[in-house]
N, C-alpha and C. Protein backbone atom coordinates (compact mmCIF):
# COMPACT_ATOMS: atom_id res chain seq x y z
N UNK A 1 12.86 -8.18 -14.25
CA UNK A 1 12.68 -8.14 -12.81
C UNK A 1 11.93 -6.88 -12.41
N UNK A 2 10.99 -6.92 -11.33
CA UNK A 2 10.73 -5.95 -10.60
C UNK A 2 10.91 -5.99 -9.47
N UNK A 3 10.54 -4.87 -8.87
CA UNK A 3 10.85 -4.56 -7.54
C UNK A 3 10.35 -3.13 -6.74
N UNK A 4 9.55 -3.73 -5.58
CA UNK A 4 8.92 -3.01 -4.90
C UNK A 4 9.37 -2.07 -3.79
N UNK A 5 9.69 -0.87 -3.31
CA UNK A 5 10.40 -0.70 -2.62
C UNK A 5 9.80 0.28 -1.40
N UNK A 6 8.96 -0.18 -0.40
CA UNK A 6 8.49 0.46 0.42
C UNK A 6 9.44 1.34 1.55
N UNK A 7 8.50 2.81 1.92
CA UNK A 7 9.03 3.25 2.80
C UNK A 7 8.01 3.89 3.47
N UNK A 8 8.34 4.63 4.85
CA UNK A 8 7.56 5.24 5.54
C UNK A 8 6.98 4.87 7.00
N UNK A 9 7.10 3.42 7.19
CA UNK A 9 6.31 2.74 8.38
C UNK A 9 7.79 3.30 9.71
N UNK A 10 6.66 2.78 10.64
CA UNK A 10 7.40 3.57 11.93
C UNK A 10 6.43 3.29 13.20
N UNK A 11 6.74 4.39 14.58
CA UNK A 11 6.07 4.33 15.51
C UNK A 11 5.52 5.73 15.75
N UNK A 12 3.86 5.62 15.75
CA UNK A 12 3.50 6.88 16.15
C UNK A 12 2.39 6.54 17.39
N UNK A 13 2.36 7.62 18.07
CA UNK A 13 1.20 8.00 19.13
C UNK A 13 -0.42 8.01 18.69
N UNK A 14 -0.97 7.13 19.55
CA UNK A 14 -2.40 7.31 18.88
C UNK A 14 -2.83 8.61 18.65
N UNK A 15 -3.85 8.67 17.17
CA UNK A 15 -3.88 9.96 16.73
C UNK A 15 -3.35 10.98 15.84
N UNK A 16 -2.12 10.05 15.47
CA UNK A 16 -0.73 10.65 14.79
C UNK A 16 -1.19 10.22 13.40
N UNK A 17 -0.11 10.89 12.40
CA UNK A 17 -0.45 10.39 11.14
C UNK A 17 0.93 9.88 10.70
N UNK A 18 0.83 8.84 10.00
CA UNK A 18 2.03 8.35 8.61
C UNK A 18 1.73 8.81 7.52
N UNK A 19 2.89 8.56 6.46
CA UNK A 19 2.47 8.51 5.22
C UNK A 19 3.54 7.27 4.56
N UNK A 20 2.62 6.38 4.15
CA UNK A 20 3.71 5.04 3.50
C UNK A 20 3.76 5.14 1.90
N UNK A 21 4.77 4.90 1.37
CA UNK A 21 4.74 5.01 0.28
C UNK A 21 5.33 3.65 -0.37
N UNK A 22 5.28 3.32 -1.76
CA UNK A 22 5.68 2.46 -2.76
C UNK A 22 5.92 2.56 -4.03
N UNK A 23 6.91 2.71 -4.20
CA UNK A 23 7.79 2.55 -5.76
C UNK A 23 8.15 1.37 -6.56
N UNK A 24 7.65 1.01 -7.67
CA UNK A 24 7.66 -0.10 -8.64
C UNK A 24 8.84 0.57 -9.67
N UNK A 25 9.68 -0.70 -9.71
CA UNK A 25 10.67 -0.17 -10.91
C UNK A 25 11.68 -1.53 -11.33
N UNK A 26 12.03 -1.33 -12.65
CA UNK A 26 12.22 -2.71 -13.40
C UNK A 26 11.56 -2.37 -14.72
N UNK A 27 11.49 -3.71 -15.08
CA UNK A 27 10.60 -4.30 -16.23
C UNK A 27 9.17 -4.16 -16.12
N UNK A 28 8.85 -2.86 -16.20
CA UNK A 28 7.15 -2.81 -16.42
C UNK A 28 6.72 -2.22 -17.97
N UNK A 29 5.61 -3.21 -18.51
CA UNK A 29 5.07 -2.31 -19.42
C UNK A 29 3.81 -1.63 -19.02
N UNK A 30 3.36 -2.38 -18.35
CA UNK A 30 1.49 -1.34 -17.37
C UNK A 30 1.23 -1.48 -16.57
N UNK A 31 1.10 -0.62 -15.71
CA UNK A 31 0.50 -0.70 -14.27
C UNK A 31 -1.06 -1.09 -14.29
N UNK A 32 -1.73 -2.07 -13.55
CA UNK A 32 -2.80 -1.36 -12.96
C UNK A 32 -3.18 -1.68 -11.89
N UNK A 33 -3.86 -2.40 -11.12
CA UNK A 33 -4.67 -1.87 -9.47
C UNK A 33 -3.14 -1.69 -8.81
N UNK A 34 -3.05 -0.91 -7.73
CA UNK A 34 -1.93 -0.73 -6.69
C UNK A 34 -2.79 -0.85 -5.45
N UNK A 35 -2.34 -1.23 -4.36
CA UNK A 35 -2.73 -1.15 -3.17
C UNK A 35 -2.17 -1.94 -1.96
N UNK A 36 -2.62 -1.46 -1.26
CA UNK A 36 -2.37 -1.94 0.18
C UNK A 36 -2.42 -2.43 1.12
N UNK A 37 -1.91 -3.59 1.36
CA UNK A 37 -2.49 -4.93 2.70
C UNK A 37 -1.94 -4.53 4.28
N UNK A 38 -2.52 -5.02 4.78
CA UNK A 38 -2.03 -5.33 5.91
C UNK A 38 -1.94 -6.64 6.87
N UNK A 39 -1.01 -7.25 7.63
CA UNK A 39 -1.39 -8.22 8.80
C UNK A 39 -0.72 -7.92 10.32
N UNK A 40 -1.94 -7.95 10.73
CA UNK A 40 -1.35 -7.94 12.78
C UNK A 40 -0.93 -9.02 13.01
N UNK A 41 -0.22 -9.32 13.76
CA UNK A 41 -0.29 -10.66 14.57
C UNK A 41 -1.06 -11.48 15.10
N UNK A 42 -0.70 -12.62 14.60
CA UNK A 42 -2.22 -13.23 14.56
C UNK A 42 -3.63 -13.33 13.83
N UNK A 43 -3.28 -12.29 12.56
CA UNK A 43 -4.67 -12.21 11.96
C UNK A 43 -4.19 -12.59 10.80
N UNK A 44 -5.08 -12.80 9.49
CA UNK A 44 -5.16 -12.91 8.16
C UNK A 44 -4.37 -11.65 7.89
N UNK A 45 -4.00 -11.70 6.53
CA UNK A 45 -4.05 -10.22 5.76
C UNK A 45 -4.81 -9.72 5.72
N UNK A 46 -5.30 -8.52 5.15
CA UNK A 46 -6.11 -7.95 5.11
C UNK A 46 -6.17 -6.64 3.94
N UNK A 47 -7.12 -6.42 2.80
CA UNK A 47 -7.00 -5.06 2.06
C UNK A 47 -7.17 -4.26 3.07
N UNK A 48 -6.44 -3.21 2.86
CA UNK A 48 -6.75 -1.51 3.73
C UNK A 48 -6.90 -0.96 2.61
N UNK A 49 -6.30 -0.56 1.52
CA UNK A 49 -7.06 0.40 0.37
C UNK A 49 -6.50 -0.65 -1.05
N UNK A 50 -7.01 -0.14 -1.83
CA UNK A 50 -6.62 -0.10 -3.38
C UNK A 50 -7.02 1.01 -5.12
N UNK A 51 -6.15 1.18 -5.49
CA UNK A 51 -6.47 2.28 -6.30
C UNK A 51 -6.54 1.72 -7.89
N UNK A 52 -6.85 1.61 -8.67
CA UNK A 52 -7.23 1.02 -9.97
C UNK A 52 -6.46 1.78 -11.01
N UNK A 53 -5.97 1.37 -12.11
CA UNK A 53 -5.86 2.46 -13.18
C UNK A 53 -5.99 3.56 -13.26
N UNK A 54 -7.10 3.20 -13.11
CA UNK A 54 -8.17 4.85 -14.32
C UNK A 54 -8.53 5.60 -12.81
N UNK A 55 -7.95 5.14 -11.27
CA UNK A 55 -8.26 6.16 -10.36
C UNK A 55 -8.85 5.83 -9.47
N UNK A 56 -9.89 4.88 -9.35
CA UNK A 56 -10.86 4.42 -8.49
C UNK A 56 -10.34 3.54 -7.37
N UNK A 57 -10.82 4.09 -5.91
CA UNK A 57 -10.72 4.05 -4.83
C UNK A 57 -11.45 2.82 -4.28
N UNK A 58 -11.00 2.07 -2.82
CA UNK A 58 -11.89 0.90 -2.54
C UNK A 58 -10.83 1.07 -0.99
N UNK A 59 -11.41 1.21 0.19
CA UNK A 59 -11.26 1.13 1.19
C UNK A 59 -11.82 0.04 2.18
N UNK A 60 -11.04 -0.63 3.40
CA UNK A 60 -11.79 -1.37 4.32
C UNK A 60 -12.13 -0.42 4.88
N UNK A 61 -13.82 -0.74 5.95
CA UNK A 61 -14.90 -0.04 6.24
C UNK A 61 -13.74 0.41 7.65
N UNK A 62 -12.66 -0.34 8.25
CA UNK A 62 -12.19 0.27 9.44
C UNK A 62 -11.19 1.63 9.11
N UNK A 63 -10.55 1.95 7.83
CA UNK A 63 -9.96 3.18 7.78
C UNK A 63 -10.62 3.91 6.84
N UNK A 64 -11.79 3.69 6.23
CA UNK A 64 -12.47 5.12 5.61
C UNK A 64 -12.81 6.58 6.42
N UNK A 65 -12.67 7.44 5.84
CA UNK A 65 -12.24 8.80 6.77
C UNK A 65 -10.73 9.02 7.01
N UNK A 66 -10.16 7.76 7.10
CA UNK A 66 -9.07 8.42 7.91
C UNK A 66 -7.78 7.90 7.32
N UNK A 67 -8.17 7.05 6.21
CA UNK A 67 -6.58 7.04 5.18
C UNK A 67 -7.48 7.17 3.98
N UNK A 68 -6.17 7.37 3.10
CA UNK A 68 -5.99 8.36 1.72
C UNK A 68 -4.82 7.65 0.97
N UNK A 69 -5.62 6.73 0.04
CA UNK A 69 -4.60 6.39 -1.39
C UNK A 69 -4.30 7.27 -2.71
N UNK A 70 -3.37 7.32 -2.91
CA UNK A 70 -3.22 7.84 -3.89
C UNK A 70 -1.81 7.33 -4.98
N UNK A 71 -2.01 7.69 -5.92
CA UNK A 71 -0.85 7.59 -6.99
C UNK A 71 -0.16 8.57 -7.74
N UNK A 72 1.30 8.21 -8.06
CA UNK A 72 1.89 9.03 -9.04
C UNK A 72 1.98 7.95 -10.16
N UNK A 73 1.54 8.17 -11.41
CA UNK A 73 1.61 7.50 -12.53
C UNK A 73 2.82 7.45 -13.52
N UNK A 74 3.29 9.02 -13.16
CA UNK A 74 4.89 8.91 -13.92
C UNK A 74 5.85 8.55 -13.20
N UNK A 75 5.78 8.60 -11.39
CA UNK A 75 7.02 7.71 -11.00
C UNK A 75 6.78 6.23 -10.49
N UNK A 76 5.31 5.81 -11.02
CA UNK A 76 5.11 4.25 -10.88
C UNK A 76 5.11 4.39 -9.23
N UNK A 77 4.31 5.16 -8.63
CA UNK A 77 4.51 5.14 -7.20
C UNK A 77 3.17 5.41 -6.46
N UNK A 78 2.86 4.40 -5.23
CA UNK A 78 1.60 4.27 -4.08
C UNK A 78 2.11 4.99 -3.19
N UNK A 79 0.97 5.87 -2.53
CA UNK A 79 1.11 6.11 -1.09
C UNK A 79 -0.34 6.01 -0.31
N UNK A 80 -0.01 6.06 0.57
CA UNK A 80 -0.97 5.51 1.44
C UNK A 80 -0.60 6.83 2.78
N UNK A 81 -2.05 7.97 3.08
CA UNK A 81 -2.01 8.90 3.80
C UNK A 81 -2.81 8.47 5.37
N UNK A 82 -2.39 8.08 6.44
CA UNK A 82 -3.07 7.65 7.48
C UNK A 82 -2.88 8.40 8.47
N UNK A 83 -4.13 8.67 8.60
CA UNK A 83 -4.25 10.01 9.88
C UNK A 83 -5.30 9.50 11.01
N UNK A 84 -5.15 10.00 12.08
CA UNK A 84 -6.05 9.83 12.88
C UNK A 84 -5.94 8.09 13.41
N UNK A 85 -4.64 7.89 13.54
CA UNK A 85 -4.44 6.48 13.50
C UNK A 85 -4.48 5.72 15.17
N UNK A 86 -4.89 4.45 14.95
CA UNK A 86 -5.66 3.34 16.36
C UNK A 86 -4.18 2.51 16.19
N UNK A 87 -4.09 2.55 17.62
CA UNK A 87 -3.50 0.98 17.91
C UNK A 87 -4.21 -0.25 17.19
N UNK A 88 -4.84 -0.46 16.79
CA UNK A 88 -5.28 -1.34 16.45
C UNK A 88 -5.16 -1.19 14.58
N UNK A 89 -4.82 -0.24 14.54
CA UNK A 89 -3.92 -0.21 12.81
C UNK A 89 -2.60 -0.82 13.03
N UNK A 90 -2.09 -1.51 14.46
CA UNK A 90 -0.67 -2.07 14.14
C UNK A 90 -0.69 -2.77 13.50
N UNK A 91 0.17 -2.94 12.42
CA UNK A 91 0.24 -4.54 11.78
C UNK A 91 1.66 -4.05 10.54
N UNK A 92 2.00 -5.17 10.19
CA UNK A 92 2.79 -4.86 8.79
C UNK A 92 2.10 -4.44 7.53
N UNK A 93 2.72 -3.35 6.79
CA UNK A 93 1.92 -2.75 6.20
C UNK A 93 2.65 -3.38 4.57
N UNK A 94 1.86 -3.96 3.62
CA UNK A 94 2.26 -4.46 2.17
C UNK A 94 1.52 -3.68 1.23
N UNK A 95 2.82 -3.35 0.40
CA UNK A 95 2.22 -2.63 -0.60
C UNK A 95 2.16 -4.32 -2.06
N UNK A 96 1.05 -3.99 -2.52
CA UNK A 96 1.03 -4.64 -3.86
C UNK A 96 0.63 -4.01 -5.18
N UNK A 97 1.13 -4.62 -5.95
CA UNK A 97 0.92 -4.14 -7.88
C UNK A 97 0.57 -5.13 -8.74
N UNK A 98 -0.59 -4.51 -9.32
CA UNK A 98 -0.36 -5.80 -10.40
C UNK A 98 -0.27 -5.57 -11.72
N UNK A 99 0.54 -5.80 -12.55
CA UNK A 99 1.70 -5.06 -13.44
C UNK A 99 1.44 -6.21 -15.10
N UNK A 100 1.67 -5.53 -16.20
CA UNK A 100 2.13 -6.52 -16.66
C UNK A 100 3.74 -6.33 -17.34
N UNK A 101 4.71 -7.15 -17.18
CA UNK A 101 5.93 -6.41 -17.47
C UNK A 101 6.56 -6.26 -18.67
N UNK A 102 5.82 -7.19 -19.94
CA UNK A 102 5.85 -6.73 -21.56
C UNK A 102 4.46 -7.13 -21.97
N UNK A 103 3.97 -6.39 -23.74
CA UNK A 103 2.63 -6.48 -23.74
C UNK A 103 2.04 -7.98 -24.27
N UNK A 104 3.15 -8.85 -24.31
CA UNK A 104 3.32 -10.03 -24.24
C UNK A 104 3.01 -10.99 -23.20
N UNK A 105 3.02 -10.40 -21.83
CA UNK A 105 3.31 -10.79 -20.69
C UNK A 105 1.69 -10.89 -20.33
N UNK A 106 1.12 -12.02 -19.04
CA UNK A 106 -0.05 -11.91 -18.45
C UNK A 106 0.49 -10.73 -17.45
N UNK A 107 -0.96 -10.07 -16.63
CA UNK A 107 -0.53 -9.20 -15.53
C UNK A 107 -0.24 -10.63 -14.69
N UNK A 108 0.82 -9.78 -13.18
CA UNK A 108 1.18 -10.62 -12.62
C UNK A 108 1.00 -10.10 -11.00
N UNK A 109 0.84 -10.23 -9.93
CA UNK A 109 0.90 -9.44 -8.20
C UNK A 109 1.90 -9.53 -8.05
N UNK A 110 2.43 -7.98 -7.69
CA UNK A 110 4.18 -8.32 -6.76
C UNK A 110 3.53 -7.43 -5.56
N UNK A 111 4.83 -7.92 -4.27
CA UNK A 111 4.41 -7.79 -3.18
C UNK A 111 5.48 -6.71 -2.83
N UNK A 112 5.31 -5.77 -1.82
CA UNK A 112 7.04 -5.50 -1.34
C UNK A 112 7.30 -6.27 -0.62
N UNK A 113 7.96 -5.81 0.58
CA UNK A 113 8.57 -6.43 1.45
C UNK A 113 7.85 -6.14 2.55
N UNK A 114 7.53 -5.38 2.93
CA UNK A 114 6.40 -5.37 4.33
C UNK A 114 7.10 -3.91 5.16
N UNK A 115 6.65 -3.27 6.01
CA UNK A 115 7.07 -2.23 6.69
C UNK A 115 5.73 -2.02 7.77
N UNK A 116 6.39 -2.52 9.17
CA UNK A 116 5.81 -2.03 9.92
C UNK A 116 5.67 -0.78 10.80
N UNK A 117 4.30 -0.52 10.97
CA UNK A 117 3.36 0.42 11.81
C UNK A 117 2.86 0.37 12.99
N UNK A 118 3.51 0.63 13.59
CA UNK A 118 3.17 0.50 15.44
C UNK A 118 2.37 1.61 15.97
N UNK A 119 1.17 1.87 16.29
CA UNK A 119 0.36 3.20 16.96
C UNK A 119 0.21 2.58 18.40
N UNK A 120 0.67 3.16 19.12
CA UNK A 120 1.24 2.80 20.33
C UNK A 120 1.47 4.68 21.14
N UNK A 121 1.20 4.79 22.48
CA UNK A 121 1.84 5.94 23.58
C UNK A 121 2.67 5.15 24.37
């Protein structure tokens, strides 16, 4: 089993910053891409970032500048740095992994659970 365990989402003032984070733990034998969805109401999902293995970055064109992925590799953990944040970043924020959990195993996507982000005065 794995399991995703997001934290961090909340309500801030336009302009304000979060920081969301995600922890993978269980049955993993390798990590690789981690990253981060989002959906508003009413819309599709959507990528907001993703980080690869070996490091490499991939942002939607609406939060470049102003969020920041990053990883810890020894505690199997995403965060996601959002500053300078729009009402229009409301939405539920999903962290995903895609893992494989023995070297036996295909990789597989796990999702967390979702944590919403309200930028709102």
């Amino acid at each position: 089993q794995v399991q995703l365990v997001e934290s961090g989402g909340g309500l801030v003032q336009p302009g304000g910053s979060l920081r969301l984070s995600c922890a993978a733990s269980g049955s993993i034998f390798n990590l690789y891409d981690m990253g981060w969805y989002r959906q508003a109401p009413g819309k599709q999902r959507e990528l907001v970032a993703s980080i690869t293995g070996g490091g490499d970055t991939k942002y939607a064109d609406s939060v470049k500048g102003r969020f920041t992925i990053t990883k810890d590799n020894a505690k199997n953990t995403v965060h996601l740095q959002m500053n300078s944040l729009k009402p229009d970043d409301t939405a539920v924020y999903y962290c995903n992994v895609r893992l494989r959990r023995a070297y036996y195993s295909d990789s597989e996507d796990y999702w967390g659970q979702g944590t919403q982000v309200t930028v709102s005065s």
